[in-house]
PDB file of N, CA and C in Angstrom:
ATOM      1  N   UNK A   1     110.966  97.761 111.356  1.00  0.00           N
ATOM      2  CA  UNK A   1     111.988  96.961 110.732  1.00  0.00           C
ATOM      3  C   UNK A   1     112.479  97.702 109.492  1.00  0.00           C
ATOM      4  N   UNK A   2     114.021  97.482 109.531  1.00  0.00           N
ATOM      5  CA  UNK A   2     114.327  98.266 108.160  1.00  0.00           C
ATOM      6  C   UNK A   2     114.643  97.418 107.331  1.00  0.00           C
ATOM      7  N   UNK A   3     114.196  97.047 105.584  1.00  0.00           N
ATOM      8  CA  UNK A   3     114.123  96.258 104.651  1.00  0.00           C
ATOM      9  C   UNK A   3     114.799  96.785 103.621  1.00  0.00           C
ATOM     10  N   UNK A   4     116.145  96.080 103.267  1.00  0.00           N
ATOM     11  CA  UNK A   4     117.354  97.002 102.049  1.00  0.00           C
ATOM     12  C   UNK A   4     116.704  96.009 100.746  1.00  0.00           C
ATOM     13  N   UNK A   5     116.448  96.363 100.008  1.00  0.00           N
ATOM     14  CA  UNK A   5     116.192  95.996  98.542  1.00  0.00           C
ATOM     15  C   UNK A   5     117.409  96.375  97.802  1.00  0.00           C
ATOM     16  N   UNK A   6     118.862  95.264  97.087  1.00  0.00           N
ATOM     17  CA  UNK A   6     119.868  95.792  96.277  1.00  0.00           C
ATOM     18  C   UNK A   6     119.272  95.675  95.042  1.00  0.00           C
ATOM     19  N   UNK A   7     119.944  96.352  94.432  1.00  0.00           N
ATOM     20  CA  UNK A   7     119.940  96.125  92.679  1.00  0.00           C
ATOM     21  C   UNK A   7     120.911  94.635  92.523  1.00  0.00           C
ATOM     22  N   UNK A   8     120.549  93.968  91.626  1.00  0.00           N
ATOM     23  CA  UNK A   8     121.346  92.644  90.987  1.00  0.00           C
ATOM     24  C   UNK A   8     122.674  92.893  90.557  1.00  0.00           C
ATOM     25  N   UNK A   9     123.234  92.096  91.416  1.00  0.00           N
ATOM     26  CA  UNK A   9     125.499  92.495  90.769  1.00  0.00           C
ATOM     27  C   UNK A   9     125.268  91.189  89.745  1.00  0.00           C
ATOM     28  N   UNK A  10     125.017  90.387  89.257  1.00  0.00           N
ATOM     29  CA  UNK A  10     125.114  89.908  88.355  1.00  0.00           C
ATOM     30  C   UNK A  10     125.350  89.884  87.244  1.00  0.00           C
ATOM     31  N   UNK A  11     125.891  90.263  85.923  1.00  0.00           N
ATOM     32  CA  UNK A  11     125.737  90.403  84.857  1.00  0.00           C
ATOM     33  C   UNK A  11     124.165  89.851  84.067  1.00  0.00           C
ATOM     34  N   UNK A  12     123.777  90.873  83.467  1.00  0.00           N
ATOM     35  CA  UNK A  12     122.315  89.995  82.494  1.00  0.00           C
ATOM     36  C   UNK A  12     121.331  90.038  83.591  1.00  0.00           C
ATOM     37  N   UNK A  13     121.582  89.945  85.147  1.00  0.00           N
ATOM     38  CA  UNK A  13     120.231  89.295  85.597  1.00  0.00           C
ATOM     39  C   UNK A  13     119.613  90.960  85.653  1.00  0.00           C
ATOM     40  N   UNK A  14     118.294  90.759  85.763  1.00  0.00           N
ATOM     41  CA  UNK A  14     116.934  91.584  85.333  1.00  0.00           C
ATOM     42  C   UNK A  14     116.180  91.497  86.658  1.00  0.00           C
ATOM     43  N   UNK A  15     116.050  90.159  87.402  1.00  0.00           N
ATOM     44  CA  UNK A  15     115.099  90.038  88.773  1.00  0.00           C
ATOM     45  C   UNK A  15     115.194  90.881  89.560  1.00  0.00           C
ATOM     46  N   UNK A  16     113.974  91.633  90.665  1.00  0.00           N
ATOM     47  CA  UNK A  16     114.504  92.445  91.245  1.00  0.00           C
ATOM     48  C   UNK A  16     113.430  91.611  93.021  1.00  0.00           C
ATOM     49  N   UNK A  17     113.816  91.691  93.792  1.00  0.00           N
ATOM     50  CA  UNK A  17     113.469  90.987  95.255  1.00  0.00           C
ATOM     51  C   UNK A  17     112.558  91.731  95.655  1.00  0.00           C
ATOM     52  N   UNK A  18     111.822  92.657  95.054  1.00  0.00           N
ATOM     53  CA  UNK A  18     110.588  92.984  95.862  1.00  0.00           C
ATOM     54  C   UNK A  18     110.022  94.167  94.767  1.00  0.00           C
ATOM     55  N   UNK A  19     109.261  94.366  94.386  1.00  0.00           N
ATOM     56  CA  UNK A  19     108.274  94.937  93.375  1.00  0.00           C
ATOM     57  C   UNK A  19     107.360  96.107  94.316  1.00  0.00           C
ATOM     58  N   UNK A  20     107.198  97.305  93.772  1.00  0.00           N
ATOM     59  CA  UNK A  20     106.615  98.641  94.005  1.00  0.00           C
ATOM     60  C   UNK A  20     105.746  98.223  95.235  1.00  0.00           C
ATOM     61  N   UNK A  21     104.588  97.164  94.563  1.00  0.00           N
ATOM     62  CA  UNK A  21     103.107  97.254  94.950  1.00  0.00           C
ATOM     63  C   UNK A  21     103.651  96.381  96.547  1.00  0.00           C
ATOM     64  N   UNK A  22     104.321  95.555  96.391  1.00  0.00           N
ATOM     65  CA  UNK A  22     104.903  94.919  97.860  1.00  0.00           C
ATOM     66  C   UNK A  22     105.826  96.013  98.657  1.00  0.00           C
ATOM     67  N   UNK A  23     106.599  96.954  98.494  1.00  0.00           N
ATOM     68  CA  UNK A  23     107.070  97.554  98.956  1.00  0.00           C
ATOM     69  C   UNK A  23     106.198  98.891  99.776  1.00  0.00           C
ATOM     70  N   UNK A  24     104.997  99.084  99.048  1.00  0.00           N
ATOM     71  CA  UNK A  24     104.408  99.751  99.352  1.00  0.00           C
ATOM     72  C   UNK A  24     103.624  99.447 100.870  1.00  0.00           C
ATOM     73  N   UNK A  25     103.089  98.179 100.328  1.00  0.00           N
ATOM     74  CA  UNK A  25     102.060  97.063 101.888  1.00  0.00           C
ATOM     75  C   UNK A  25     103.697  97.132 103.047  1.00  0.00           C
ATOM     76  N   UNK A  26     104.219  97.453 102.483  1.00  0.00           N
ATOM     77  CA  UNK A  26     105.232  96.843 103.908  1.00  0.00           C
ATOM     78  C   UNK A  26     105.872  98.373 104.878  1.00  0.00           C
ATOM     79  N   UNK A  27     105.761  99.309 103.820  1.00  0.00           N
ATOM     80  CA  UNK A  27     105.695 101.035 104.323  1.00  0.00           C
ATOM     81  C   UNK A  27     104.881 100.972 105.226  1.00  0.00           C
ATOM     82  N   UNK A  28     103.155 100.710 104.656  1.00  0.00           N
ATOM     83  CA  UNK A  28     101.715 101.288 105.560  1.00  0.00           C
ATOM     84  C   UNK A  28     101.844 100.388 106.584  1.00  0.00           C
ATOM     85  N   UNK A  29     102.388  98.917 106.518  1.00  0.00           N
ATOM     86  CA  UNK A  29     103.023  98.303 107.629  1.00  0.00           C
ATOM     87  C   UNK A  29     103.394  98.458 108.392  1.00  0.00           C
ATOM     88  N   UNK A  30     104.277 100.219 108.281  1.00  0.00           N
ATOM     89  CA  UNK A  30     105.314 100.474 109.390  1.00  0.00           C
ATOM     90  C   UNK A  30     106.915  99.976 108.756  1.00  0.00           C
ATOM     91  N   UNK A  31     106.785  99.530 108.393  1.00  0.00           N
ATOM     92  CA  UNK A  31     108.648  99.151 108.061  1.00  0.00           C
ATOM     93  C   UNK A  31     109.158 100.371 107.208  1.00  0.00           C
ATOM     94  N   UNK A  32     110.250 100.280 107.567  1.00  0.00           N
ATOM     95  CA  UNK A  32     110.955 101.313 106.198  1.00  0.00           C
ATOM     96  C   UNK A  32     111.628 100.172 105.653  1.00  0.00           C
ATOM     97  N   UNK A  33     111.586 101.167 104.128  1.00  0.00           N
ATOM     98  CA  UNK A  33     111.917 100.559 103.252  1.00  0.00           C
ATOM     99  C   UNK A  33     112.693 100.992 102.182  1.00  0.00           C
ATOM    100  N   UNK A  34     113.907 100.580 101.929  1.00  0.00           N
ATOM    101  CA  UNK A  34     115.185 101.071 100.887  1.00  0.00           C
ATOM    102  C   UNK A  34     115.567 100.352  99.687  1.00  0.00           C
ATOM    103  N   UNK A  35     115.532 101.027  98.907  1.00  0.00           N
ATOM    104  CA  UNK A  35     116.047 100.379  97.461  1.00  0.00           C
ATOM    105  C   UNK A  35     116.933 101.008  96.648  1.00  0.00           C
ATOM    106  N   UNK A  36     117.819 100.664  96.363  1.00  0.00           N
ATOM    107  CA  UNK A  36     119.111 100.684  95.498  1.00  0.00           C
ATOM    108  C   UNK A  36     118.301 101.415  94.190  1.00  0.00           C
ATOM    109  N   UNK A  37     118.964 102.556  94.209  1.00  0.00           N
ATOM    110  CA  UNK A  37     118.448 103.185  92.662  1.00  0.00           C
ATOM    111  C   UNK A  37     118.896 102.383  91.546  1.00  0.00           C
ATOM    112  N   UNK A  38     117.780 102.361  90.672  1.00  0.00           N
ATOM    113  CA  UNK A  38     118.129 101.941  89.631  1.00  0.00           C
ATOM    114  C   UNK A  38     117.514  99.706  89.303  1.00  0.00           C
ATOM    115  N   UNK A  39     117.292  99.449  90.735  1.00  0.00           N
ATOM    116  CA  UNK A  39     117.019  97.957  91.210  1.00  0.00           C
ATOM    117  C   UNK A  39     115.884  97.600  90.100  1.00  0.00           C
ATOM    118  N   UNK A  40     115.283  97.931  89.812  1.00  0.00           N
ATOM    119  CA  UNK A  40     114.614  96.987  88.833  1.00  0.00           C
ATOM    120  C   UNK A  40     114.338  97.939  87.427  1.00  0.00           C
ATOM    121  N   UNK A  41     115.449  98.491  87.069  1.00  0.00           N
ATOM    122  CA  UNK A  41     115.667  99.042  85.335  1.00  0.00           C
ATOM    123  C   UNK A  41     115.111  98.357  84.894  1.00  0.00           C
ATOM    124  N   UNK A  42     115.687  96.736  84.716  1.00  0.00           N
ATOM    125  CA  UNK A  42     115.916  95.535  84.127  1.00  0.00           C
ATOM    126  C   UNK A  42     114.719  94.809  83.702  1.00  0.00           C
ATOM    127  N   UNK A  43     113.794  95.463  84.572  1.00  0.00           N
ATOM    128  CA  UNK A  43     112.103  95.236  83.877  1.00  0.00           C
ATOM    129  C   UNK A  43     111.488  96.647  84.036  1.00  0.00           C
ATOM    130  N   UNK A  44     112.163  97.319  83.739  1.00  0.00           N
ATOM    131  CA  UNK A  44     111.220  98.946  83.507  1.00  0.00           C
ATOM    132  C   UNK A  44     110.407  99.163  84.449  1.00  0.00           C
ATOM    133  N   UNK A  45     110.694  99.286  85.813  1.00  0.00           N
ATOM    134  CA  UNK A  45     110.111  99.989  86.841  1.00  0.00           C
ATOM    135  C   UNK A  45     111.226 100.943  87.666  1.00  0.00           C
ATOM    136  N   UNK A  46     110.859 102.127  87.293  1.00  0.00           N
ATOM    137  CA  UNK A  46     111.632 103.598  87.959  1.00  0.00           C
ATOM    138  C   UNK A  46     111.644 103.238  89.418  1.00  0.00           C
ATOM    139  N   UNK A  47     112.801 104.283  89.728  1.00  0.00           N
ATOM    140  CA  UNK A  47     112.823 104.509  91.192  1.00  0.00           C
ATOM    141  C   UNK A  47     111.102 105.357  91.932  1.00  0.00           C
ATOM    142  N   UNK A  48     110.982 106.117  91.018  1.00  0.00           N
ATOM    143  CA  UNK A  48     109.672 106.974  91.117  1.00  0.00           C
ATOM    144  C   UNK A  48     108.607 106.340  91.754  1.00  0.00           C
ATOM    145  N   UNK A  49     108.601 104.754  90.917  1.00  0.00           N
ATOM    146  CA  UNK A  49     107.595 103.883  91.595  1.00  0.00           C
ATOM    147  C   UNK A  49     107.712 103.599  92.545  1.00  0.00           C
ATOM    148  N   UNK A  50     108.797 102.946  92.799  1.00  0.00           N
ATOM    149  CA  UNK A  50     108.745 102.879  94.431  1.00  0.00           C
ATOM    150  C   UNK A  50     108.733 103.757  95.877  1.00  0.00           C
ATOM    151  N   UNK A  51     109.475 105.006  95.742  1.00  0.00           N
ATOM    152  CA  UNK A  51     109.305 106.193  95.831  1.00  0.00           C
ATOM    153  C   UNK A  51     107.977 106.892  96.069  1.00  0.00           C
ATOM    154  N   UNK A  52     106.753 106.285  95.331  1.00  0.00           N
ATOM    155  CA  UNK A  52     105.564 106.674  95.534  1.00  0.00           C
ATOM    156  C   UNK A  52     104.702 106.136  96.277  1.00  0.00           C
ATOM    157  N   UNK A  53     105.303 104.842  96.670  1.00  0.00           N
ATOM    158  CA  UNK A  53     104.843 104.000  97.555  1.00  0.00           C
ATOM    159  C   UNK A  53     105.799 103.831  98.985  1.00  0.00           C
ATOM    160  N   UNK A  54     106.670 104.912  99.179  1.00  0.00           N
ATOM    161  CA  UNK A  54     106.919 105.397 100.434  1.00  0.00           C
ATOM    162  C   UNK A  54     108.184 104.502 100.380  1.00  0.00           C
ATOM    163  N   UNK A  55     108.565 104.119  99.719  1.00  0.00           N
ATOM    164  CA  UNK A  55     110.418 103.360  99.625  1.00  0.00           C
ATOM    165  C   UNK A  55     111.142 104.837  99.470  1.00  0.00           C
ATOM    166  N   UNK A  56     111.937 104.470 100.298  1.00  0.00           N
ATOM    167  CA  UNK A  56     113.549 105.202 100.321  1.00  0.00           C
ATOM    168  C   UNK A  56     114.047 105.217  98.782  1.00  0.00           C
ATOM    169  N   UNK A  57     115.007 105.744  97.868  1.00  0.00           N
ATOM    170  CA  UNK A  57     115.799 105.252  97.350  1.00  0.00           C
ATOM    171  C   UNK A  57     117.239 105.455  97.651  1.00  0.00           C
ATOM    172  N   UNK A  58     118.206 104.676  97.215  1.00  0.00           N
ATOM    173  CA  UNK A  58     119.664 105.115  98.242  1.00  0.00           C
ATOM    174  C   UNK A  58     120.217 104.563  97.502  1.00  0.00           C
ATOM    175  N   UNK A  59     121.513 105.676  96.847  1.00  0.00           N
ATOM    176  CA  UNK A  59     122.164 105.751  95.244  1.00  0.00           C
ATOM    177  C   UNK A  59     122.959 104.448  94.970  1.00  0.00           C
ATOM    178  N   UNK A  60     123.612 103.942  96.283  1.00  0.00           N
ATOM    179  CA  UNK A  60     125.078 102.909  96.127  1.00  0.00           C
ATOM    180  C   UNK A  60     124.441 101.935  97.015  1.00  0.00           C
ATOM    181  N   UNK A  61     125.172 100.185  96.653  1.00  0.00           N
ATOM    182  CA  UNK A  61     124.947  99.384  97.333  1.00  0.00           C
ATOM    183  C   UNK A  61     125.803  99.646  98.657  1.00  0.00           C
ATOM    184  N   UNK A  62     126.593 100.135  98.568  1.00  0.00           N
ATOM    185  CA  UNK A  62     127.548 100.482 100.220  1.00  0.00           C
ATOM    186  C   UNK A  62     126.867 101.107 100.941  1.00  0.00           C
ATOM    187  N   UNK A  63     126.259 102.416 100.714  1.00  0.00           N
ATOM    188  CA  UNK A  63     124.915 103.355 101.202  1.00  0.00           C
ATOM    189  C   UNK A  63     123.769 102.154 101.901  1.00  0.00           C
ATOM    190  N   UNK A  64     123.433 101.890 101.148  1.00  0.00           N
ATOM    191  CA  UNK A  64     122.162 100.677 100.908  1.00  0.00           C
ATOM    192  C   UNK A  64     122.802  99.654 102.440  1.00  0.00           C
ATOM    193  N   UNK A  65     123.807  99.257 102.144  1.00  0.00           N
ATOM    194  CA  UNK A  65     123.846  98.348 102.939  1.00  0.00           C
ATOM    195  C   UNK A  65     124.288  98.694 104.589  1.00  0.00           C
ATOM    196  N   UNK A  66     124.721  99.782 104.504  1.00  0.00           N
ATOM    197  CA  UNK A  66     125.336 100.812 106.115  1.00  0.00           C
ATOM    198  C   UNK A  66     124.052 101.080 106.595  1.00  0.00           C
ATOM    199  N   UNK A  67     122.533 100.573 106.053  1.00  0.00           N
ATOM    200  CA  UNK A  67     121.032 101.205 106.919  1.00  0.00           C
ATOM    201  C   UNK A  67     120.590 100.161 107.349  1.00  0.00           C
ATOM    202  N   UNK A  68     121.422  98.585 106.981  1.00  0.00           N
ATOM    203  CA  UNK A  68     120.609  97.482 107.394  1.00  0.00           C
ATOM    204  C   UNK A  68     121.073  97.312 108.825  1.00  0.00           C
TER     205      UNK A  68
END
């Protein structure tokens, strides 16, 4: 299964829909997994992190959304 994680279009909002350590369980799962660079700035977690836990990152929400 492929799982798109966007960054927030909102103004101000900070939440991000799925966090490193969950993204990671859902890789060794078998799923791939993509996240919008930059998706959770808003509480200081890098792309790196997720990235290390076997998430994609993929620069634009248009990108992001052409893999779902």
């Amino acid at each position: 299964m492929r799982i798109v994680i966007p960054k927030e279009s909102y103004p101000l909002e900070r939440r991000v829909i799925l966090l490193p350590d969950a993204a990671k369980r859902l890789v060794q799962a078998g799923h791939d997994v993509f996240v919008q660079s930059e998706a959770a700035m808003g509480i200081h977690i890098s792309d790196e992190e997720y990235a290390a836990g076997g998430a994609q990152i993929v620069s634009d929400a248009e990108s992001l959304y052409d893999l779902a």
